[in-house]
PDB file of N, CA and C in Angstrom:
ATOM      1  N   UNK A   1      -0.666  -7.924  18.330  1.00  0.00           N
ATOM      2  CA  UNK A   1       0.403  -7.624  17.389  1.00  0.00           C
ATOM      3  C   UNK A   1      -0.006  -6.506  16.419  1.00  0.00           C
ATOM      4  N   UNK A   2      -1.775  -6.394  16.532  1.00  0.00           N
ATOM      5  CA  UNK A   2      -1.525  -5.336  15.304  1.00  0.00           C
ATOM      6  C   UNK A   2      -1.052  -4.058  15.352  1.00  0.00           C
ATOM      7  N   UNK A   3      -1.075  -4.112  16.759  1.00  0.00           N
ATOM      8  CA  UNK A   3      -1.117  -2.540  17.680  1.00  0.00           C
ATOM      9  C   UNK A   3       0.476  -2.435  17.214  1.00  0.00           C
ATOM     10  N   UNK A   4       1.559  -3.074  17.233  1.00  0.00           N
ATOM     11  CA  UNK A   4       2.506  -2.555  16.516  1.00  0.00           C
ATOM     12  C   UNK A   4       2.897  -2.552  16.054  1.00  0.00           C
ATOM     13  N   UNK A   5       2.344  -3.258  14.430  1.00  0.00           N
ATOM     14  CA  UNK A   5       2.261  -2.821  13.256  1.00  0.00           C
ATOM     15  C   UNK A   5       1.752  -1.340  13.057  1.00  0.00           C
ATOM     16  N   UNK A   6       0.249  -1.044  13.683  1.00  0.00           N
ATOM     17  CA  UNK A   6      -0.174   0.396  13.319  1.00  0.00           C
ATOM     18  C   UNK A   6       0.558   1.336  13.773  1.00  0.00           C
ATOM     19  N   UNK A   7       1.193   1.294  15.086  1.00  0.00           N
ATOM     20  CA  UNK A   7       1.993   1.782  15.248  1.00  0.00           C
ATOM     21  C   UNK A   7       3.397   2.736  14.964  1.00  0.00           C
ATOM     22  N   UNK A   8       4.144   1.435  14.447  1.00  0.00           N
ATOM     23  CA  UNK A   8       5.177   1.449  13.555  1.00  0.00           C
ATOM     24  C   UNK A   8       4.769   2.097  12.348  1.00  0.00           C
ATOM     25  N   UNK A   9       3.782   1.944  11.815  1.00  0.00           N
ATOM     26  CA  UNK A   9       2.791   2.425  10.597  1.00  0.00           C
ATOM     27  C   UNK A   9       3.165   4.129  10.416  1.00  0.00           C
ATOM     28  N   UNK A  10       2.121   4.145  11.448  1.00  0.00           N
ATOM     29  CA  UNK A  10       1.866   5.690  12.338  1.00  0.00           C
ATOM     30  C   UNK A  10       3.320   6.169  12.135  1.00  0.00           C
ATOM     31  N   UNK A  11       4.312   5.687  12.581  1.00  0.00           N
ATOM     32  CA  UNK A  11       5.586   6.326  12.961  1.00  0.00           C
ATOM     33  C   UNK A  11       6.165   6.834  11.514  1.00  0.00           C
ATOM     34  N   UNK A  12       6.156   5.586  10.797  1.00  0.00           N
ATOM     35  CA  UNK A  12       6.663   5.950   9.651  1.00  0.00           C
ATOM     36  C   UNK A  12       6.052   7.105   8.647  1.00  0.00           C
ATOM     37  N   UNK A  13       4.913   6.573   8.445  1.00  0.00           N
ATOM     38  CA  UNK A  13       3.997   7.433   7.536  1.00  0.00           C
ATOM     39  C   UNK A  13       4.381   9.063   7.737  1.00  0.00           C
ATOM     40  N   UNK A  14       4.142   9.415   9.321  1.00  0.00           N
ATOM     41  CA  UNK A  14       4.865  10.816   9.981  1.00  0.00           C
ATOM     42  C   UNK A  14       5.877  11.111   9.445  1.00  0.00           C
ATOM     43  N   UNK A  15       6.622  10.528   9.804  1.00  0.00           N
ATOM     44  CA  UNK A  15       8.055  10.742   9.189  1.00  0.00           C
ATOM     45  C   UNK A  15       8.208  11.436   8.050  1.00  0.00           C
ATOM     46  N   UNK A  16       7.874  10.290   7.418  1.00  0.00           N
ATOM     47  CA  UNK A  16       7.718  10.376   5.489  1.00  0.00           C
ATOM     48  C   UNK A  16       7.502  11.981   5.165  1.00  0.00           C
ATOM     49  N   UNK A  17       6.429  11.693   5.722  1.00  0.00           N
ATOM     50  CA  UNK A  17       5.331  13.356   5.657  1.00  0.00           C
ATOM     51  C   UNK A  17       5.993  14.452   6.299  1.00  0.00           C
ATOM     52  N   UNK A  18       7.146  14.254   7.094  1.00  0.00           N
ATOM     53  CA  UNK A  18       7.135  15.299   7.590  1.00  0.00           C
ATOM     54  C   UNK A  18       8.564  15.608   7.212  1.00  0.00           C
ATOM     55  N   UNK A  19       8.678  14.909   6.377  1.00  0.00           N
ATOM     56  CA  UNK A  19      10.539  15.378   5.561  1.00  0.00           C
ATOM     57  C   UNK A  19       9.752  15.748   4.337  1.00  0.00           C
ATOM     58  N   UNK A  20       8.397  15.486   3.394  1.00  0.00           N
ATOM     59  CA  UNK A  20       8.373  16.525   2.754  1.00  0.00           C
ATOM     60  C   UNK A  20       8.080  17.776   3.001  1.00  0.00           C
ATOM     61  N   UNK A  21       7.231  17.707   4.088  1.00  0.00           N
ATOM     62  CA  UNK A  21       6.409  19.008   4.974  1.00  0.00           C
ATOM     63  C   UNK A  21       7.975  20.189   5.045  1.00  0.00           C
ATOM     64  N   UNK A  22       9.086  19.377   5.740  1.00  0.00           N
ATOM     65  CA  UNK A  22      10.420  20.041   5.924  1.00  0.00           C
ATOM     66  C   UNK A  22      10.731  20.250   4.584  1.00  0.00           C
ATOM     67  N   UNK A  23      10.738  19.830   3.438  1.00  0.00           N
ATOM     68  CA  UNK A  23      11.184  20.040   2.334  1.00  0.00           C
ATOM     69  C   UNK A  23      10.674  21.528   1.499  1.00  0.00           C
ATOM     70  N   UNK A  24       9.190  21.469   1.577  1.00  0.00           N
ATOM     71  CA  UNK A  24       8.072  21.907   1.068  1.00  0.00           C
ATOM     72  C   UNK A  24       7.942  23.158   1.597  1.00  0.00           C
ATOM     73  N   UNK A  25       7.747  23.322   3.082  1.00  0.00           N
ATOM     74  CA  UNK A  25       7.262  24.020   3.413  1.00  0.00           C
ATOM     75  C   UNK A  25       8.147  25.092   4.449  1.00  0.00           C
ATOM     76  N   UNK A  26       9.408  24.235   4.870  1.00  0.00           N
ATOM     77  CA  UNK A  26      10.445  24.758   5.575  1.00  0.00           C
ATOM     78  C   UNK A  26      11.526  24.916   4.930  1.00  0.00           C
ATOM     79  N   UNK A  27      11.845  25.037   3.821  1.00  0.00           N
ATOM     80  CA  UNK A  27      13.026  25.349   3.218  1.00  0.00           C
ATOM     81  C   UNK A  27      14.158  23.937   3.585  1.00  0.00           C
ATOM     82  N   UNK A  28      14.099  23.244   3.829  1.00  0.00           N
ATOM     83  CA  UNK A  28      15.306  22.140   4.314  1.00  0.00           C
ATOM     84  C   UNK A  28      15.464  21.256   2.682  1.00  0.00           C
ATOM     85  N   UNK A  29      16.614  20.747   2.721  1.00  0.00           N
ATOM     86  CA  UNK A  29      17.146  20.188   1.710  1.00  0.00           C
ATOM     87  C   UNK A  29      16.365  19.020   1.192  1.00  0.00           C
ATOM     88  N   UNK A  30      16.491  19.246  -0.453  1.00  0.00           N
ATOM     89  CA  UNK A  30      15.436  18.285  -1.007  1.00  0.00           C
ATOM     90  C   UNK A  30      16.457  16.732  -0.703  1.00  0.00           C
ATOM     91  N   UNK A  31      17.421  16.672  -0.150  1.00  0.00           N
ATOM     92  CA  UNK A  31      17.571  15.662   0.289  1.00  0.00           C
ATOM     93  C   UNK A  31      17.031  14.672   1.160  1.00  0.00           C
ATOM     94  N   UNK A  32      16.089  15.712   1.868  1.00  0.00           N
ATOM     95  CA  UNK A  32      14.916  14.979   2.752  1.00  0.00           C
ATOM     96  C   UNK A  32      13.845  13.914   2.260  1.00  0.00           C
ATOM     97  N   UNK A  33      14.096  14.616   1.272  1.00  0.00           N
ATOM     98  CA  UNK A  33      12.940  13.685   0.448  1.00  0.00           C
ATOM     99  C   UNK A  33      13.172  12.015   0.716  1.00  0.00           C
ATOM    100  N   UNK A  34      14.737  11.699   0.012  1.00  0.00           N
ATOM    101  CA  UNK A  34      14.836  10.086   0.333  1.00  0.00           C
ATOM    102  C   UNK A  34      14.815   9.449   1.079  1.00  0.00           C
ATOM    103  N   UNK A  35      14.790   9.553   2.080  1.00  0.00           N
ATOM    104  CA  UNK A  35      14.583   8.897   3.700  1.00  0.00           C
ATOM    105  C   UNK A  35      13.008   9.013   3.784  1.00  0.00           C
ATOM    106  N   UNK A  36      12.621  10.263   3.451  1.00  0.00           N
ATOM    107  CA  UNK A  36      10.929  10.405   3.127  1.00  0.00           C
ATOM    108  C   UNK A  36      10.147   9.308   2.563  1.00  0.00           C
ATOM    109  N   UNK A  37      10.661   9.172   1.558  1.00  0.00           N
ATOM    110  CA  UNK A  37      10.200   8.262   0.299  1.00  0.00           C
ATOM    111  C   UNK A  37      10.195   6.449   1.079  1.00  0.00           C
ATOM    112  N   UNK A  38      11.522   6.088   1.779  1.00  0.00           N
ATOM    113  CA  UNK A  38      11.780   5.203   2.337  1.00  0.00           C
ATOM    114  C   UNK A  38      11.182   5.087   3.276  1.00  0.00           C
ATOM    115  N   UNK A  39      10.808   6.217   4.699  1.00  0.00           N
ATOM    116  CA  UNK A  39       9.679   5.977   5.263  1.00  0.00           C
ATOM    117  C   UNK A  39       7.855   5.753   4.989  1.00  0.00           C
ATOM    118  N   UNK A  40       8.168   5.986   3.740  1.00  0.00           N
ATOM    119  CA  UNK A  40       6.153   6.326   3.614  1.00  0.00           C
ATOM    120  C   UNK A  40       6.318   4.606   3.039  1.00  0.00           C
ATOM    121  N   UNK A  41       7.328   4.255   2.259  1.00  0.00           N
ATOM    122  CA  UNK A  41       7.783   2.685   1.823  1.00  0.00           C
ATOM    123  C   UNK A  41       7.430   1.783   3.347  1.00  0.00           C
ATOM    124  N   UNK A  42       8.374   1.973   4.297  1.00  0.00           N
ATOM    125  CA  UNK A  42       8.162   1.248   4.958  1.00  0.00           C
ATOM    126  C   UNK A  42       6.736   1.102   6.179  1.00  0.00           C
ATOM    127  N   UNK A  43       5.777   2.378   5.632  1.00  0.00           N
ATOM    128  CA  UNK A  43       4.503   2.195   5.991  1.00  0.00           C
ATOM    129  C   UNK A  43       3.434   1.558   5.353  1.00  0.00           C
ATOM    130  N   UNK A  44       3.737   1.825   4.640  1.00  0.00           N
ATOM    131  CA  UNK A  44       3.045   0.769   3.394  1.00  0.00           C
ATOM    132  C   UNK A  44       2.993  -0.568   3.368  1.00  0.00           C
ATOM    133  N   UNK A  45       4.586  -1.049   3.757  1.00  0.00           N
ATOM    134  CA  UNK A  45       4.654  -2.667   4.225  1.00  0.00           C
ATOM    135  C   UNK A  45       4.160  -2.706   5.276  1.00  0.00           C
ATOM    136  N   UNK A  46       4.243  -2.205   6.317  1.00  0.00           N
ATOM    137  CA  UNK A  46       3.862  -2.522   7.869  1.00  0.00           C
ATOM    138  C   UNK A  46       2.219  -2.667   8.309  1.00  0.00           C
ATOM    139  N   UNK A  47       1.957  -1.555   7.131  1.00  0.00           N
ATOM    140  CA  UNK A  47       0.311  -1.534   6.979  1.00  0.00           C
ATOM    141  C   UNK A  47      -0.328  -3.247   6.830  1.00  0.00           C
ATOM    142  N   UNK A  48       0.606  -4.110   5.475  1.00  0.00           N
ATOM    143  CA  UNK A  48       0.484  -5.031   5.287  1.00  0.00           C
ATOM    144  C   UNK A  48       0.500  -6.203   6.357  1.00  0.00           C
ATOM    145  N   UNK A  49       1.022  -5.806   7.602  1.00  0.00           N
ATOM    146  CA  UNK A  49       0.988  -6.889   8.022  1.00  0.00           C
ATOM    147  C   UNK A  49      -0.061  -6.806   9.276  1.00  0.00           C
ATOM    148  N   UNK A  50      -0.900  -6.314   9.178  1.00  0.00           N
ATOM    149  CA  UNK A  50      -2.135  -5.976  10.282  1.00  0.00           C
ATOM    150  C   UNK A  50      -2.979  -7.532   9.736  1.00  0.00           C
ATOM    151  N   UNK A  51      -3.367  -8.181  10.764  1.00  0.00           N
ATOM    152  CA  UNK A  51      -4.157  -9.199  10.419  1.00  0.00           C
ATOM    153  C   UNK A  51      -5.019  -8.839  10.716  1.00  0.00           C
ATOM    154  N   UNK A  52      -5.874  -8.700   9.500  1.00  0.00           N
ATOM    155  CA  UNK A  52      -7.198  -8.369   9.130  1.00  0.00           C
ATOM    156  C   UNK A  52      -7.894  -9.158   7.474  1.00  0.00           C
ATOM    157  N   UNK A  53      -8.455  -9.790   7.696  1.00  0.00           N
ATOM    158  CA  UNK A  53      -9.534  -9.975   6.520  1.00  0.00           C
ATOM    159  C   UNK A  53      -9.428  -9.679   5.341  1.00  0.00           C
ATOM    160  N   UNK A  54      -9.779  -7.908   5.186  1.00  0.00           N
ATOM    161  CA  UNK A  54      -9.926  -7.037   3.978  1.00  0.00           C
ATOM    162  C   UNK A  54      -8.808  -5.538   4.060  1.00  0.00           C
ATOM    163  N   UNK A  55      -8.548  -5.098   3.430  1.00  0.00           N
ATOM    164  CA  UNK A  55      -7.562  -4.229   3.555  1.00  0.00           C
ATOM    165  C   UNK A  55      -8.219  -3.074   3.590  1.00  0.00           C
ATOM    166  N   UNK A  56      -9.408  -2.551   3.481  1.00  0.00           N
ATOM    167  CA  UNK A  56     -10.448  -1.416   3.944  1.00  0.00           C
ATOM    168  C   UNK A  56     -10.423  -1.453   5.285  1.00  0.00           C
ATOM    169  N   UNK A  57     -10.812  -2.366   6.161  1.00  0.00           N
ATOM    170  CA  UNK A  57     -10.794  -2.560   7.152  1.00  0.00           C
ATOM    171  C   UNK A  57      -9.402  -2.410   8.211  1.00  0.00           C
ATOM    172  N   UNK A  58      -8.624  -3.019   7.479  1.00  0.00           N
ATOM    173  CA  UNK A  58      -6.763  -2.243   8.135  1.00  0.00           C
ATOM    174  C   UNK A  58      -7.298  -1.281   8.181  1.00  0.00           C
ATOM    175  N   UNK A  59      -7.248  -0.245   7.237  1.00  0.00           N
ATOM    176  CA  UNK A  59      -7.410   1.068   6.608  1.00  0.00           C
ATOM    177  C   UNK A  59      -7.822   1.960   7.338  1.00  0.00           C
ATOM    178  N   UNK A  60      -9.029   1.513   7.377  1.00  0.00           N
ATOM    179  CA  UNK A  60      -9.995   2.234   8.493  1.00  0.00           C
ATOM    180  C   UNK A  60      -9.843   2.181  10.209  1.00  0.00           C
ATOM    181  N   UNK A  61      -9.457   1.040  10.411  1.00  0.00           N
ATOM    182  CA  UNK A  61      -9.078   0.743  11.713  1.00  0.00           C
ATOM    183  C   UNK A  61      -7.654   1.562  12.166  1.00  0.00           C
ATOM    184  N   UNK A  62      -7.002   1.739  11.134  1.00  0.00           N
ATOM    185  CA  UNK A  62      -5.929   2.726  11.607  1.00  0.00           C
ATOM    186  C   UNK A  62      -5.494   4.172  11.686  1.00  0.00           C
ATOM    187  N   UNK A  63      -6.481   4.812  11.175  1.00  0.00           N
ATOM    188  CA  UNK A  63      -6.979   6.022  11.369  1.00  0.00           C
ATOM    189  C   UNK A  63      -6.949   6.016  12.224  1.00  0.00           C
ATOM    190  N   UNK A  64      -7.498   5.483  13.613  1.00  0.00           N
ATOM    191  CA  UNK A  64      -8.047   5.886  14.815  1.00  0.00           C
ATOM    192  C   UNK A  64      -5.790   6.166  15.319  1.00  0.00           C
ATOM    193  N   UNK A  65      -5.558   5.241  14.912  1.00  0.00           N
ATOM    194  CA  UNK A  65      -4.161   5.078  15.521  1.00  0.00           C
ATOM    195  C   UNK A  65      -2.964   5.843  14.713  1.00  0.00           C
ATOM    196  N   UNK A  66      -3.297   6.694  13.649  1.00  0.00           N
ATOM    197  CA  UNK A  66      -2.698   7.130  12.826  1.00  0.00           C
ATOM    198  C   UNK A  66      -3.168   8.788  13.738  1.00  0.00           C
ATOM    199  N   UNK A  67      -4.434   9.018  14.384  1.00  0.00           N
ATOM    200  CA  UNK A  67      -5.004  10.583  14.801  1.00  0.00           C
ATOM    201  C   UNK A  67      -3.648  10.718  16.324  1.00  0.00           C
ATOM    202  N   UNK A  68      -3.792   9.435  17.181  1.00  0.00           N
ATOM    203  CA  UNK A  68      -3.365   9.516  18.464  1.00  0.00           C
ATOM    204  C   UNK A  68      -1.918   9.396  17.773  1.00  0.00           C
ATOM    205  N   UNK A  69      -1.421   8.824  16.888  1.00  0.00           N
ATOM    206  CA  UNK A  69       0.012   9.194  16.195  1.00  0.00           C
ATOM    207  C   UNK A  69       0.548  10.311  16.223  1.00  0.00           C
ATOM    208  N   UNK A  70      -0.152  11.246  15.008  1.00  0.00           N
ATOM    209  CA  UNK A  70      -0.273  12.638  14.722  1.00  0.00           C
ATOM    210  C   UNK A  70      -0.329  13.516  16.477  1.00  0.00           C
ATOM    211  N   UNK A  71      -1.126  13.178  17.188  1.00  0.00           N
ATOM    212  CA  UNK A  71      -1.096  14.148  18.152  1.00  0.00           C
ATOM    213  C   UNK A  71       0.184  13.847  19.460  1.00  0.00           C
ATOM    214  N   UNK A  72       0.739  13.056  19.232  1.00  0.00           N
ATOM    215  CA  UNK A  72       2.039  12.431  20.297  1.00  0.00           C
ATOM    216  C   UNK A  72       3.072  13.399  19.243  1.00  0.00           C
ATOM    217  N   UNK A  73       3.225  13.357  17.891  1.00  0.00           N
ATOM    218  CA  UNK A  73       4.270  14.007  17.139  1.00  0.00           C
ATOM    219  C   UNK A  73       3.849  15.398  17.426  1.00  0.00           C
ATOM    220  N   UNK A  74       3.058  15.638  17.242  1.00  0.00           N
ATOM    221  CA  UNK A  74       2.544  17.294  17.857  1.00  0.00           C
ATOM    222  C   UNK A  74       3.278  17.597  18.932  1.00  0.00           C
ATOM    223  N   UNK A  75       3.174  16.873  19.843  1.00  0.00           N
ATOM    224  CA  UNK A  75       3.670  16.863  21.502  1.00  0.00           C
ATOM    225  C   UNK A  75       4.985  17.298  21.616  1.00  0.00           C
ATOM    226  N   UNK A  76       5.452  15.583  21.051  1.00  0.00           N
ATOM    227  CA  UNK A  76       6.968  15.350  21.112  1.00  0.00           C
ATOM    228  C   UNK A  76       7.895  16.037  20.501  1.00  0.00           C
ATOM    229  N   UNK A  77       7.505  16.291  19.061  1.00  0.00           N
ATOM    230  CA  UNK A  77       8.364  16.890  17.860  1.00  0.00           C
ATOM    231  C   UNK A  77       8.151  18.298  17.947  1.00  0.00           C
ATOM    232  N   UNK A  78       6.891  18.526  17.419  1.00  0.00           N
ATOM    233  CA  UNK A  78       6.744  20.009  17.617  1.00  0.00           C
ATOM    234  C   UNK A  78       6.359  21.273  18.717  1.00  0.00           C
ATOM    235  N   UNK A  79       6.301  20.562  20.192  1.00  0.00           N
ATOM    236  CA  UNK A  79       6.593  21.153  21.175  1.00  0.00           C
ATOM    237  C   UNK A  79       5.485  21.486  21.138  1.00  0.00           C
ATOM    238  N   UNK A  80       4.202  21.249  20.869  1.00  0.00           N
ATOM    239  CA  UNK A  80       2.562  21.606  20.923  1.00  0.00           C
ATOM    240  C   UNK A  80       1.874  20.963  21.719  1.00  0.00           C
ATOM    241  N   UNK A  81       1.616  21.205  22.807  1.00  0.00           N
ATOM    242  CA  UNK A  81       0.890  20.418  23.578  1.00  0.00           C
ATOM    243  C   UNK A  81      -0.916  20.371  22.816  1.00  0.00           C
ATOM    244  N   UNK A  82      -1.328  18.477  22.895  1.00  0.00           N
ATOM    245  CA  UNK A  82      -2.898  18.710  22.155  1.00  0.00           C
ATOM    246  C   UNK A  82      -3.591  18.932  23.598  1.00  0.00           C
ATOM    247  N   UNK A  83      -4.686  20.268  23.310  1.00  0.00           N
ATOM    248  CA  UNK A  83      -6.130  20.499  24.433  1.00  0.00           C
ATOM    249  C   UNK A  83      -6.807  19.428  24.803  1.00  0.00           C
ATOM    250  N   UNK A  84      -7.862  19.038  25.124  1.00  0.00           N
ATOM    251  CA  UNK A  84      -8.620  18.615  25.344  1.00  0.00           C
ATOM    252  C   UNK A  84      -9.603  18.213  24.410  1.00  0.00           C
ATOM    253  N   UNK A  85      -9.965  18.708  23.283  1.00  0.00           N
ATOM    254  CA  UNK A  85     -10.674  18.421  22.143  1.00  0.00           C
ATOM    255  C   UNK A  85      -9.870  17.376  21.418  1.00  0.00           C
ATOM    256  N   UNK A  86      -8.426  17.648  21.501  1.00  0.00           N
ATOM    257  CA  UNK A  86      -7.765  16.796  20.751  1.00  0.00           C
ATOM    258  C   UNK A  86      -8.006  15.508  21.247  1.00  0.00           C
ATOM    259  N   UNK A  87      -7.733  15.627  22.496  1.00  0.00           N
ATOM    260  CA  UNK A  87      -7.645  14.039  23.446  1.00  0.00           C
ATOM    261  C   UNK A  87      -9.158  13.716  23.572  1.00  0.00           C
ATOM    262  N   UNK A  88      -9.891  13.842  23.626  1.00  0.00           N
ATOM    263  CA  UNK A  88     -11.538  13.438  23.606  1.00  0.00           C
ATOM    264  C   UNK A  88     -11.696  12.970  22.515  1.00  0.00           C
ATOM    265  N   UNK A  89     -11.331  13.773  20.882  1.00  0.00           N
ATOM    266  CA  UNK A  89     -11.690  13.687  19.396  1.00  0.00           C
ATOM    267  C   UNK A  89     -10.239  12.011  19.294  1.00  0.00           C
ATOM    268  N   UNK A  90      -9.517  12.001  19.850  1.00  0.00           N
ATOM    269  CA  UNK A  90      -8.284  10.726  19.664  1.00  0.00           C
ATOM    270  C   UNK A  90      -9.416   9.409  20.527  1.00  0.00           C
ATOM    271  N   UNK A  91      -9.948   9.736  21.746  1.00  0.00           N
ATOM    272  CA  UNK A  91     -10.460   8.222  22.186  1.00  0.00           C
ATOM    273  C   UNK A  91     -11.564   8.459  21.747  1.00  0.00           C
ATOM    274  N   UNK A  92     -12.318   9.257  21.158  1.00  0.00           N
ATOM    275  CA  UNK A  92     -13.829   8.358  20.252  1.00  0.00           C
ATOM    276  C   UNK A  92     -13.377   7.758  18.912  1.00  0.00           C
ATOM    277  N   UNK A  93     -11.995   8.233  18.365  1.00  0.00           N
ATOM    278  CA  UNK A  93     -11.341   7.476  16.764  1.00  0.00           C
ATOM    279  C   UNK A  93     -10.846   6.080  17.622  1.00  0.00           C
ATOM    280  N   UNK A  94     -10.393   6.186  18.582  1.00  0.00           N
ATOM    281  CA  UNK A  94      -9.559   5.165  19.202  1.00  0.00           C
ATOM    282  C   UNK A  94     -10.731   3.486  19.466  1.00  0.00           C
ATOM    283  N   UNK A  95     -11.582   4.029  19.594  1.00  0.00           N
ATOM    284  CA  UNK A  95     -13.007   3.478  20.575  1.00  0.00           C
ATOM    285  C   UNK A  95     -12.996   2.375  18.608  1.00  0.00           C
ATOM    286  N   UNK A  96     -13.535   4.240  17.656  1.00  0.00           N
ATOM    287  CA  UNK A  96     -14.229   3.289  16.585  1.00  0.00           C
ATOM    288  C   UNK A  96     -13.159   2.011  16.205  1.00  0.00           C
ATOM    289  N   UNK A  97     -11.680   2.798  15.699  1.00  0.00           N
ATOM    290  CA  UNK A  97     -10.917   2.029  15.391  1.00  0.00           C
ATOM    291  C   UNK A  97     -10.823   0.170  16.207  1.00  0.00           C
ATOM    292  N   UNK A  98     -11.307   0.202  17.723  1.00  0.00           N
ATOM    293  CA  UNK A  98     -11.098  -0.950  17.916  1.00  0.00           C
ATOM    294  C   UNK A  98     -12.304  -2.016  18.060  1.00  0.00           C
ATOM    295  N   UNK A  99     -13.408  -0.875  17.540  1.00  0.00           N
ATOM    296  CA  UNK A  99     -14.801  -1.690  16.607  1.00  0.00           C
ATOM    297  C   UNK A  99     -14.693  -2.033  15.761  1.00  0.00           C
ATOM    298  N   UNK A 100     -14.184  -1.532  14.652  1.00  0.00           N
ATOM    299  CA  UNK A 100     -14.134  -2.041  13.212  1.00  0.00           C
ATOM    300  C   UNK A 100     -13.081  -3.023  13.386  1.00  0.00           C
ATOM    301  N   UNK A 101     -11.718  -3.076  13.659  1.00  0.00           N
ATOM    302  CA  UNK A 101     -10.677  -4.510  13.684  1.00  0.00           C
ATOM    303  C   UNK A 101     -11.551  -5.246  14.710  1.00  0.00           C
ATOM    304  N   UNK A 102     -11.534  -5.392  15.562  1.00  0.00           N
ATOM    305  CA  UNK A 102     -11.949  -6.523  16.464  1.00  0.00           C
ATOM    306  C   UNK A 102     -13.407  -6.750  16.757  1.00  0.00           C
ATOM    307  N   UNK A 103     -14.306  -6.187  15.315  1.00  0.00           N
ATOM    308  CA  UNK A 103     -16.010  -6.783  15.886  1.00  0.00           C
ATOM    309  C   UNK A 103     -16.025  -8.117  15.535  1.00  0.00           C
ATOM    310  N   UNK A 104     -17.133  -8.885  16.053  1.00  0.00           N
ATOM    311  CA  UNK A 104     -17.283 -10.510  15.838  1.00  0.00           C
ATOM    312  C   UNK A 104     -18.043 -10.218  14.422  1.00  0.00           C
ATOM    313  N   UNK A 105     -17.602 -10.872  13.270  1.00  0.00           N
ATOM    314  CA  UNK A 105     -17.723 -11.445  11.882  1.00  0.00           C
ATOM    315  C   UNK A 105     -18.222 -12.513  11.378  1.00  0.00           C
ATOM    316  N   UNK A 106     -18.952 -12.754  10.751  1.00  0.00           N
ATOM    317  CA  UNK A 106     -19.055 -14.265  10.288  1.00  0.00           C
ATOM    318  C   UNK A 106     -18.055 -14.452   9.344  1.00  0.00           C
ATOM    319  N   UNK A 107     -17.455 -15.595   9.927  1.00  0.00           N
ATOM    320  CA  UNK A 107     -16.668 -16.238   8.964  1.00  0.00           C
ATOM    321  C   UNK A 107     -16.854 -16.416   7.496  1.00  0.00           C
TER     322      UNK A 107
END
């Protein structure tokens, strides 16, 4: 389940970011902003519901899934295909990310 929470995470957070990015940096209407604001909101909750322990540990563990995020929106949205560095540099974040959530812990 956490996989789509981070997920969903990933999706939103993008979003968010990328209606100010459109705002900011592309001239598009500061109306972007509120749907912005509402997506980076609803990453924030979704973040919350990763079962995990400590909330550093979400944190960190979703980076790995927040990089392979970022590079699918590259793809999809902005018509950029990622090289090979990209996809090598996504499964060693991918690898750590599913060390840090799922190593064995003492209780």
């Amino acid at each position: 389940m956490s996989f789509v929470f981070y997920g969903g995470a990933a999706l939103a957070e993008i979003a968010g970011c990328f209606a100010f990015w459109a705002w900011w940096r592309q001239g598009a209407s500061i109306l972007w902003l509120a749907p912005g604001m509402a997506a980076l909101a609803l990453f924030a909750f979704l973040l919350t519901q990763v079962d995990a322990a400590h909330a550093g540990r979400a944190y960190a563990a979703y980076g790995g899934v927040y990089i392979l995020a970022s590079l699918m929106w590259l793809w999809l949205v902005e018509r950029a295909m990622p090289d090979r560095f990209d996809l090598a540099g996504t499964a060693l974040c991918l690898v750590g990310a599913a060390v840090i959530l799922w190593a064995p812990r003492p209780a």
